[in-house]
Each structure stands twice: as C-alpha cells, then as structure tokens.
C-alpha atoms as a PDB file:
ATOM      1  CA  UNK A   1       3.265 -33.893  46.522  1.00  0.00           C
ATOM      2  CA  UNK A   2       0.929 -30.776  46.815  1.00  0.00           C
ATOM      3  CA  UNK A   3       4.053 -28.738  45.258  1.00  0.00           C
ATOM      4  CA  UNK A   4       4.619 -31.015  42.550  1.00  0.00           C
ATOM      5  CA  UNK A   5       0.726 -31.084  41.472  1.00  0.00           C
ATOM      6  CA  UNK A   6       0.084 -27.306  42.124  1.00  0.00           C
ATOM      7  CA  UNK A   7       2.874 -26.625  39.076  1.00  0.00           C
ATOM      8  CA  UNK A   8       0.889 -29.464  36.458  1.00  0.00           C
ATOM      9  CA  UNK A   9      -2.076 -27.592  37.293  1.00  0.00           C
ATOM     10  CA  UNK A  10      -0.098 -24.350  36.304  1.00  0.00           C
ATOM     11  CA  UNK A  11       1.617 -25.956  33.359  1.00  0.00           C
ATOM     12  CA  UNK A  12      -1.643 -27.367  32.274  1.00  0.00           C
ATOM     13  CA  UNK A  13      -3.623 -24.179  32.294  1.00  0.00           C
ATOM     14  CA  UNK A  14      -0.387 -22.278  30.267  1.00  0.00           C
ATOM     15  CA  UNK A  15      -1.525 -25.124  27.477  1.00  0.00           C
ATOM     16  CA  UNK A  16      -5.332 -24.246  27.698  1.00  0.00           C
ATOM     17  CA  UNK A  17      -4.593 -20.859  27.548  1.00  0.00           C
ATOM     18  CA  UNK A  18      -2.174 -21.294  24.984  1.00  0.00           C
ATOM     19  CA  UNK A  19      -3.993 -23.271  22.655  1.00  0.00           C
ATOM     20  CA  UNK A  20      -7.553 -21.047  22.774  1.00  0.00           C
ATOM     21  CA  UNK A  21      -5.421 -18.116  21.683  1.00  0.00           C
ATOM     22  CA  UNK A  22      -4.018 -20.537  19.004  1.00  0.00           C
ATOM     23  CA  UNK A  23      -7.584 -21.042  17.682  1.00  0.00           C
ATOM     24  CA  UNK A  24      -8.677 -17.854  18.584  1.00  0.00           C
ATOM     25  CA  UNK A  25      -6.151 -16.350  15.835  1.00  0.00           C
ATOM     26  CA  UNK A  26      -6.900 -18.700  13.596  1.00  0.00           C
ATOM     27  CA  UNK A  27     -10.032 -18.561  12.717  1.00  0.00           C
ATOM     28  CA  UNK A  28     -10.107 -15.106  12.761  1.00  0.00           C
ATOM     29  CA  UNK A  29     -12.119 -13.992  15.748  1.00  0.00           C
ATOM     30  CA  UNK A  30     -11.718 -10.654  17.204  1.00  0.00           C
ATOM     31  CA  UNK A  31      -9.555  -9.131  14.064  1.00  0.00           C
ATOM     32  CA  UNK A  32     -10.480  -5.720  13.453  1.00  0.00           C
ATOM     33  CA  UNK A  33     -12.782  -5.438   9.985  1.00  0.00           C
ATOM     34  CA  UNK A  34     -12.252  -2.743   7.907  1.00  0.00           C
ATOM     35  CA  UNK A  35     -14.826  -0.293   7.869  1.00  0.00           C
ATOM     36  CA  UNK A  36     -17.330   0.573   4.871  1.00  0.00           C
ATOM     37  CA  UNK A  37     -16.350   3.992   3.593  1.00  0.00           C
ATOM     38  CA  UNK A  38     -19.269   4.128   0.964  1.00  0.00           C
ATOM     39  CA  UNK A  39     -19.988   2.220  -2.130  1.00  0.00           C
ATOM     40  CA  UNK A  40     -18.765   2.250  -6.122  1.00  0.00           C
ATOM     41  CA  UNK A  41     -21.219   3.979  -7.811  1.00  0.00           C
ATOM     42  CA  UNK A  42     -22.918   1.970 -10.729  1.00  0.00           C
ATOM     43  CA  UNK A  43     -20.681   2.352 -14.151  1.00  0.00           C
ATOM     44  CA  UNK A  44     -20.557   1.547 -17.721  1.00  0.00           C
ATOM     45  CA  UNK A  45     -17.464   1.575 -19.617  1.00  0.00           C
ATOM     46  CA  UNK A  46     -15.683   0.576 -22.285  1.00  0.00           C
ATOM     47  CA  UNK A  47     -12.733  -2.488 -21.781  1.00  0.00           C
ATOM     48  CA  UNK A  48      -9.559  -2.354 -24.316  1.00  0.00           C
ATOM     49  CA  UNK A  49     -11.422  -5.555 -26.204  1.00  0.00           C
ATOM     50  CA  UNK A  50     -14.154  -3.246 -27.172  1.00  0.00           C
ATOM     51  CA  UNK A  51     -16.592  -4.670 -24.746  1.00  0.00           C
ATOM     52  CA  UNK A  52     -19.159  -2.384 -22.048  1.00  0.00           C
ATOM     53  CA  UNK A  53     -17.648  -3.314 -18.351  1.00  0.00           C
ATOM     54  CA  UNK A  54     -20.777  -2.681 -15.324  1.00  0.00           C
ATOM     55  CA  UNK A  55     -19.934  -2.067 -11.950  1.00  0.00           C
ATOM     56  CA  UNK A  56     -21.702  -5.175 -11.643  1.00  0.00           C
ATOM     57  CA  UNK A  57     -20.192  -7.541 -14.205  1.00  0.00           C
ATOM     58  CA  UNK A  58     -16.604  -7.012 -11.168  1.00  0.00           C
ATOM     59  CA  UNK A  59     -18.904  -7.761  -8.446  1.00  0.00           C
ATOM     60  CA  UNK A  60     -18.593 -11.196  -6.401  1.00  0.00           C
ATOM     61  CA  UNK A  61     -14.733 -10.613  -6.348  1.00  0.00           C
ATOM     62  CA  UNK A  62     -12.353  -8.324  -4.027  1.00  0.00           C
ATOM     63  CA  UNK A  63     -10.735  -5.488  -6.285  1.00  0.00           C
ATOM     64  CA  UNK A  64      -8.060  -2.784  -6.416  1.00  0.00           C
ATOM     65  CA  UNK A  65      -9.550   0.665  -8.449  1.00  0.00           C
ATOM     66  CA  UNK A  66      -6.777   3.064  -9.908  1.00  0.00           C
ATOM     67  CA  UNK A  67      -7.568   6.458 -11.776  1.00  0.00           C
ATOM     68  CA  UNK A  68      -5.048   7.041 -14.222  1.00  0.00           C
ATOM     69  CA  UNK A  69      -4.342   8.843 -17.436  1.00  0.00           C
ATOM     70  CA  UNK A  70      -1.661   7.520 -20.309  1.00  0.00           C
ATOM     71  CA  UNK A  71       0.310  10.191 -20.706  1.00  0.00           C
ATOM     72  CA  UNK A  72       0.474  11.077 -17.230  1.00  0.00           C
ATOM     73  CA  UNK A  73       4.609  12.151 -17.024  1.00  0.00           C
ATOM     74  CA  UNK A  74       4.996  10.973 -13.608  1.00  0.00           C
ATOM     75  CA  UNK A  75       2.743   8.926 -10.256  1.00  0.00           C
ATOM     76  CA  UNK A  76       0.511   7.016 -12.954  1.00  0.00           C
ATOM     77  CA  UNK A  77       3.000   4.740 -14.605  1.00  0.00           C
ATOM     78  CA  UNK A  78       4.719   4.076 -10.983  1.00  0.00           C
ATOM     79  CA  UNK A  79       1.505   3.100  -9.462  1.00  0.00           C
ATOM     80  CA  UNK A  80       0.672   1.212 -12.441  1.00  0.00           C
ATOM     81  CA  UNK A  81       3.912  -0.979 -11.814  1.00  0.00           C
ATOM     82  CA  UNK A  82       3.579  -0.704  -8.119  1.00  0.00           C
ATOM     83  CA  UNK A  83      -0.329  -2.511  -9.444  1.00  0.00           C
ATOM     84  CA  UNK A  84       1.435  -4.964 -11.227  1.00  0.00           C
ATOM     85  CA  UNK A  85       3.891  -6.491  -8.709  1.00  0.00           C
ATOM     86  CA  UNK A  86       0.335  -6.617  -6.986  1.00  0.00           C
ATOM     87  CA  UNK A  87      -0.705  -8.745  -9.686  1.00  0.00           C
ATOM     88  CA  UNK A  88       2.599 -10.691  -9.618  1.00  0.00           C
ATOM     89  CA  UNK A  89       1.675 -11.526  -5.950  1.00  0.00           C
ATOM     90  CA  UNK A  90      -1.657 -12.295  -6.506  1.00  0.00           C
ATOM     91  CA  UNK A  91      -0.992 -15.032  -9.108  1.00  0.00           C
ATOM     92  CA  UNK A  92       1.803 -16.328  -7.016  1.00  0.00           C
ATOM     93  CA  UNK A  93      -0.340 -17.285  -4.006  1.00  0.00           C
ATOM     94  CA  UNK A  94      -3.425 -18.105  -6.407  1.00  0.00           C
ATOM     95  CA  UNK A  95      -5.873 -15.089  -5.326  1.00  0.00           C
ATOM     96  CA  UNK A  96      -5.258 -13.039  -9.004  1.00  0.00           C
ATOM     97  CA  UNK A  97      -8.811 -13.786 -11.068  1.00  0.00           C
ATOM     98  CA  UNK A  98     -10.009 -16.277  -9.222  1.00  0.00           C
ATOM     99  CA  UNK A  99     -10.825 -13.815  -5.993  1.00  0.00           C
ATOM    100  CA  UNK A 100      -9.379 -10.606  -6.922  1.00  0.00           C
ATOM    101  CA  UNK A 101      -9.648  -8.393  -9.931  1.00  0.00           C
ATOM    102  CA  UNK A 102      -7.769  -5.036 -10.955  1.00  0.00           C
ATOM    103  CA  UNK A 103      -9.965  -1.950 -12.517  1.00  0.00           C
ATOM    104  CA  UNK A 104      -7.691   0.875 -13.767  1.00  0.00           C
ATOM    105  CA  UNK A 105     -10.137   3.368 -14.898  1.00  0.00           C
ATOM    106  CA  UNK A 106      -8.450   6.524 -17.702  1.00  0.00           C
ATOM    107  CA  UNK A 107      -9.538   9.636 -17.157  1.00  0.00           C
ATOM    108  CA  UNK A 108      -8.475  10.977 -20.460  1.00  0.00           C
ATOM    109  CA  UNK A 109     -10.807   9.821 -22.981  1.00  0.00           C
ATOM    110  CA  UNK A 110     -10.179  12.206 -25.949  1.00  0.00           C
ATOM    111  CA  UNK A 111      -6.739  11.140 -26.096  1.00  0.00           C
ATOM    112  CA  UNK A 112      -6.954   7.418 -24.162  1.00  0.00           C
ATOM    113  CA  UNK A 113      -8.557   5.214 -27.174  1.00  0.00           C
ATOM    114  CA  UNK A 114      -8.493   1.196 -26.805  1.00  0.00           C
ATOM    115  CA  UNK A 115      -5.149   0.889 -28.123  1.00  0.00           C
ATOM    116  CA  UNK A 116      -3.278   3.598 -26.456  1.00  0.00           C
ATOM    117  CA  UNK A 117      -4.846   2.164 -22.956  1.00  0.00           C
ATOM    118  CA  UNK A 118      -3.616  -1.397 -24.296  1.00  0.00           C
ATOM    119  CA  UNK A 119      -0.459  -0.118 -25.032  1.00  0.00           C
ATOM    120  CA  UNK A 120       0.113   1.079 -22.249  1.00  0.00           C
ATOM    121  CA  UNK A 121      -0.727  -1.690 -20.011  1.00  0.00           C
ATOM    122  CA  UNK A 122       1.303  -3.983 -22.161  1.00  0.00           C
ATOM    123  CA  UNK A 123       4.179  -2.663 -20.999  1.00  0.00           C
ATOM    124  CA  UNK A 124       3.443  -3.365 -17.212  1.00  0.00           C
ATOM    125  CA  UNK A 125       2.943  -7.064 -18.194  1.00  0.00           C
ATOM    126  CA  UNK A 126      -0.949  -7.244 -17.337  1.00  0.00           C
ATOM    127  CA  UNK A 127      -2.979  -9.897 -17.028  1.00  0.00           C
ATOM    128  CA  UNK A 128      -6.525  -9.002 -18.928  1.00  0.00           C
ATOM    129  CA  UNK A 129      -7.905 -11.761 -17.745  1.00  0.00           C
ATOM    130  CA  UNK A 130      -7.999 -10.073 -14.106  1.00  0.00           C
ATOM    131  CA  UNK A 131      -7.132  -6.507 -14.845  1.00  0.00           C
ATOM    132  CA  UNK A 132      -9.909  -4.338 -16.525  1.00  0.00           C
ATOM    133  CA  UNK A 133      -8.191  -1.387 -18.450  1.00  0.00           C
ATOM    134  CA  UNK A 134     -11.552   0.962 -19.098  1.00  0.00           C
ATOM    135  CA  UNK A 135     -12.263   4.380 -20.886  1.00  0.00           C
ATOM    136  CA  UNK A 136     -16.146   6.177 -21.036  1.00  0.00           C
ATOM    137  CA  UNK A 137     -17.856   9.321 -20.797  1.00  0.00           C
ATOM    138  CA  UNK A 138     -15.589  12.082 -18.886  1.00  0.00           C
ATOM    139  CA  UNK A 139     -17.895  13.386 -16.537  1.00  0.00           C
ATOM    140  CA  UNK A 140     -18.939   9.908 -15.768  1.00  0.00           C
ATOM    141  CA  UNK A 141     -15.599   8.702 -15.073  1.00  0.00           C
ATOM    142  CA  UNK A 142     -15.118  11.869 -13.251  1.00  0.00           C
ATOM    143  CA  UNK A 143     -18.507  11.584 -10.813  1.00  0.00           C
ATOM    144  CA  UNK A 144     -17.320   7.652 -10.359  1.00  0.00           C
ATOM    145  CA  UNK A 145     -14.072   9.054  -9.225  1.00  0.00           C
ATOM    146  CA  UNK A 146     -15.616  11.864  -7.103  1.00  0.00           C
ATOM    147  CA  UNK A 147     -18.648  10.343  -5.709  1.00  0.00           C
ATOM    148  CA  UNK A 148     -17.364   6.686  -4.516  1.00  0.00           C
ATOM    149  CA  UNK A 149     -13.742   7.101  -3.838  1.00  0.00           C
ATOM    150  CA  UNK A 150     -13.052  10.670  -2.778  1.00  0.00           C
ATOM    151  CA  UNK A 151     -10.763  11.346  -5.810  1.00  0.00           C
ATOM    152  CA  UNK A 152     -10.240  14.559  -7.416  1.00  0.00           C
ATOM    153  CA  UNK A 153      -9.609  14.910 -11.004  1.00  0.00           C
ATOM    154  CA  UNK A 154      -8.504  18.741 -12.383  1.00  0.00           C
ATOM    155  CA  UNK A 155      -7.713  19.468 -15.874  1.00  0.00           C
ATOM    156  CA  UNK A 156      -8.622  18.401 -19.573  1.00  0.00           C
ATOM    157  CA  UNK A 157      -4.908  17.563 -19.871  1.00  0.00           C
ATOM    158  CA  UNK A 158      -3.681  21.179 -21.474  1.00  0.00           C
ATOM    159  CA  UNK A 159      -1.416  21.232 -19.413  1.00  0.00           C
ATOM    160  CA  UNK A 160      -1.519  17.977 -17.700  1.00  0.00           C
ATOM    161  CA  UNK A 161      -3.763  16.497 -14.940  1.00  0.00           C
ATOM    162  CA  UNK A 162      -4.201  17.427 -11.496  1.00  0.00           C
ATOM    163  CA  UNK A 163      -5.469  14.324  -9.460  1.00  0.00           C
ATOM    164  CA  UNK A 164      -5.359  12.396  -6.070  1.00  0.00           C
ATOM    165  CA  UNK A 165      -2.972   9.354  -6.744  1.00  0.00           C
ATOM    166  CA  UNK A 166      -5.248   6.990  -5.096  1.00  0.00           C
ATOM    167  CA  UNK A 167      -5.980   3.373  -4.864  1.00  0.00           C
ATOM    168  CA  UNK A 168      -9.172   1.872  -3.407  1.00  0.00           C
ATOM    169  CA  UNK A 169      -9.694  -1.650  -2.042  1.00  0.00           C
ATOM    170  CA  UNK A 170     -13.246  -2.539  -2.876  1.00  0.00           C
ATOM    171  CA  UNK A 171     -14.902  -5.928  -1.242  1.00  0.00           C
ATOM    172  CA  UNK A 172     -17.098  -8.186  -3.124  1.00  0.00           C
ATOM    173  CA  UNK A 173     -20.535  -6.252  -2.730  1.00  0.00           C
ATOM    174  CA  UNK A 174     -18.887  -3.257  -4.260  1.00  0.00           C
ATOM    175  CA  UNK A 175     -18.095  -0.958  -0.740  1.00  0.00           C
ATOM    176  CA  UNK A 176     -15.137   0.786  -0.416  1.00  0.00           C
ATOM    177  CA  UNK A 177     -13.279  -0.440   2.199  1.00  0.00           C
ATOM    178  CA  UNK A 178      -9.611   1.492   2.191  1.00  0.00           C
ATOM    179  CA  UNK A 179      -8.274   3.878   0.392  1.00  0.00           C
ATOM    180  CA  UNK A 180      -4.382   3.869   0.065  1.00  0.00           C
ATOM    181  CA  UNK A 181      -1.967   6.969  -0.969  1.00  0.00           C
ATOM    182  CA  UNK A 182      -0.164   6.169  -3.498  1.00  0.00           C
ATOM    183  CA  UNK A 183       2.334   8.478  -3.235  1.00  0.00           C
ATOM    184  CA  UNK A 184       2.935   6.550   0.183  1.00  0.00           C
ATOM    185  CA  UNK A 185       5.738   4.240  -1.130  1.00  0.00           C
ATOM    186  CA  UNK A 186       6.839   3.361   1.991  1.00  0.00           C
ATOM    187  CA  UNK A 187       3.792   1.871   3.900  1.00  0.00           C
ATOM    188  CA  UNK A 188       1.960   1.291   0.420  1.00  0.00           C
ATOM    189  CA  UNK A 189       3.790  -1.643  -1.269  1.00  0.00           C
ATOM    190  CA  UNK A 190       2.628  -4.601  -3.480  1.00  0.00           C
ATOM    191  CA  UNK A 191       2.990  -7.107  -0.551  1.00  0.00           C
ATOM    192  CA  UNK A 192       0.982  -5.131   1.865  1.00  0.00           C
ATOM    193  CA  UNK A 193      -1.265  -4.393  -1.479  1.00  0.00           C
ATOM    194  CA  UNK A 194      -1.723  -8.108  -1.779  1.00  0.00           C
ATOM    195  CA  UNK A 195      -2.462  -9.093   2.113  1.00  0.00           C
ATOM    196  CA  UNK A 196      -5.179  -6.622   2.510  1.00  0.00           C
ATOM    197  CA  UNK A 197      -6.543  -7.869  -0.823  1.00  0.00           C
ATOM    198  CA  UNK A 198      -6.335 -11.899   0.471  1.00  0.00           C
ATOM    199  CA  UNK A 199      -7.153 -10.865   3.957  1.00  0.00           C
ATOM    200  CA  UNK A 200     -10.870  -9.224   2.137  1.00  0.00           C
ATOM    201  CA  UNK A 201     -11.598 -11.941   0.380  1.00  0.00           C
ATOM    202  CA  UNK A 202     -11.416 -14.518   3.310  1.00  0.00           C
ATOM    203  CA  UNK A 203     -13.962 -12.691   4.744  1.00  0.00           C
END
C-alpha cells in the first residue's frame, strides 16, 4: 500500500512540476529581454508621398531601420528583399502595420529623389502603408545613422558608398534594442527577422 501511494505522490508532483513550467513559459516569465543599446535620435524626413516623417509620427509601434542607397550595386537591394520577405511574414501572421513598421532611410539624397526611392521599392513589392521609404538632409541622415545605430556611412557616391550593412530592431518608445549584420545571411533571415519583431511587440 505504502509502495503503491509513495509512486502517486511521485507521479503527482511530475504533474505540478510539469504544469508550473507550462505556465511559467507561457506567459513569459524569466525570458531574457533584450537590452537597450541607446535611442533613435529625433528626425525629420521626407516620405516618397511628399510628406515630413518624425521620429515620432513611427513611435507606439516595433520597427526594423535600414540605411540604404538606390544605386547601391550590391548588399542594399539583397537586404531590401531579405526586408521584404520580413514584410511577407509580418502580414502573414497579422503583426505588419498594425504592430510593426519598416523605415528604410537613403543616404543618397542628391541622386535619391521621391521617385527613384519609389521606384525602387516597387520592385521589392512594399507595402507603404507599413514601410516608410525616406530621403532628407545628408548630414542629418548621416548623424541619425551615426549617433543612434552605430552605422558608418563613407562616400558622396563618386565612387560608390562605403557603409555598415546594418539593420536595427527598434521597440515602441524608440530604443534600439538589436542590431543585426546583414551581411549575416545565415543567422539573419526574414523568419528570425519576424520573431524578434513579434516577440518586441508582446512585450
């Protein structure tokens, strides 16, 4: 009799055990946050609809910043599609507008006008309605770039850009929270992209 009780007591305790790490995962507790690695500094630019874009007007959702110039011959356009099956993702499970926005930010002014920008994003099948596609003031754009995420920009495009190919998770009170390399193709894809993105704004 004691045998035969001893192992429900056993059994029973595997279940408690069991079901508080159930909950325990959950909800969340005890996951690792991502730390704050600084904070977007305050903007004003120029969307492809003509309209001024604040750092604040994207604030309130979780969003992906990219660097990028048109004409770039090489990383640009493959992190712009790499951005894009992001976006595909997004929609897919419901997070794309609603609680995440894209802000791909040109570096090239003098040559990057409205058109050329929308052009360009055309042909990775974006979604303006969640995707902000900006131009402004180089040095501004440059400082943004320098001074919140880390990324250097070399070059007035003479002979092409230098630049980090970098992509920055930002949460919804506009701190940096991850910065990805780009060039990483094998750890950096548009699924893990899209859980860190879903993962942020749950929190």
């Amino acid at each position: 009799m004691l045998k035969r009780y001893k192992w429900t007591w056993v059994l029973l305790a595997i279940i408690v055990i069991l079901a508080g790490y159930l909950i325990y995962a959950g909800t969340g507790i005890g996951k690792s946050k991502l730390p704050v690695l600084g904070e977007v500094e305050d903007f004003s630019f120029e969307n492809v609809d003509g309209k001024t874009v604040t750092r604040d007007d994207t604030k309130g959702k979780v969003r992906l910043f990219y660097f990028f110039y048109t004409s770039c011959p090489d990383v640009c356009p493959v992190t712009t599609f790499l951005l894009s099956q992001t976006q595909k993702q997004l929609i897919k499970d419901g997070t794309f507008g609603k609680d995440a926005e894209f802000v791909s930010i040109s570096f090239d002014p003098k040559v990057d006008t409205r058109e050329k920008i929308k052009e360009f994003g055309d042909k990775f099948y974006v979604d303006y309605n969640g995707w902000y596609f900006l131009r402004g003031e180089d040095q501004k754009i440059r400082d943004v770039a320098e001074k919140s995420f880390k990324i250097a920009i070399v070059g007035d495009n003479k002979d092409n850009f230098a630049h980090s190919n970098i992509i920055a998770l930002v949460d919804r009170d506009n701190k940096v929270r991850k910065l990805y390399n780009a060039n990483d193709t094998d750890n950096v894809t548009a699924e893990a992209l899209a859980k860190d993105v879903e993962e942020l704004a749950k929190q």
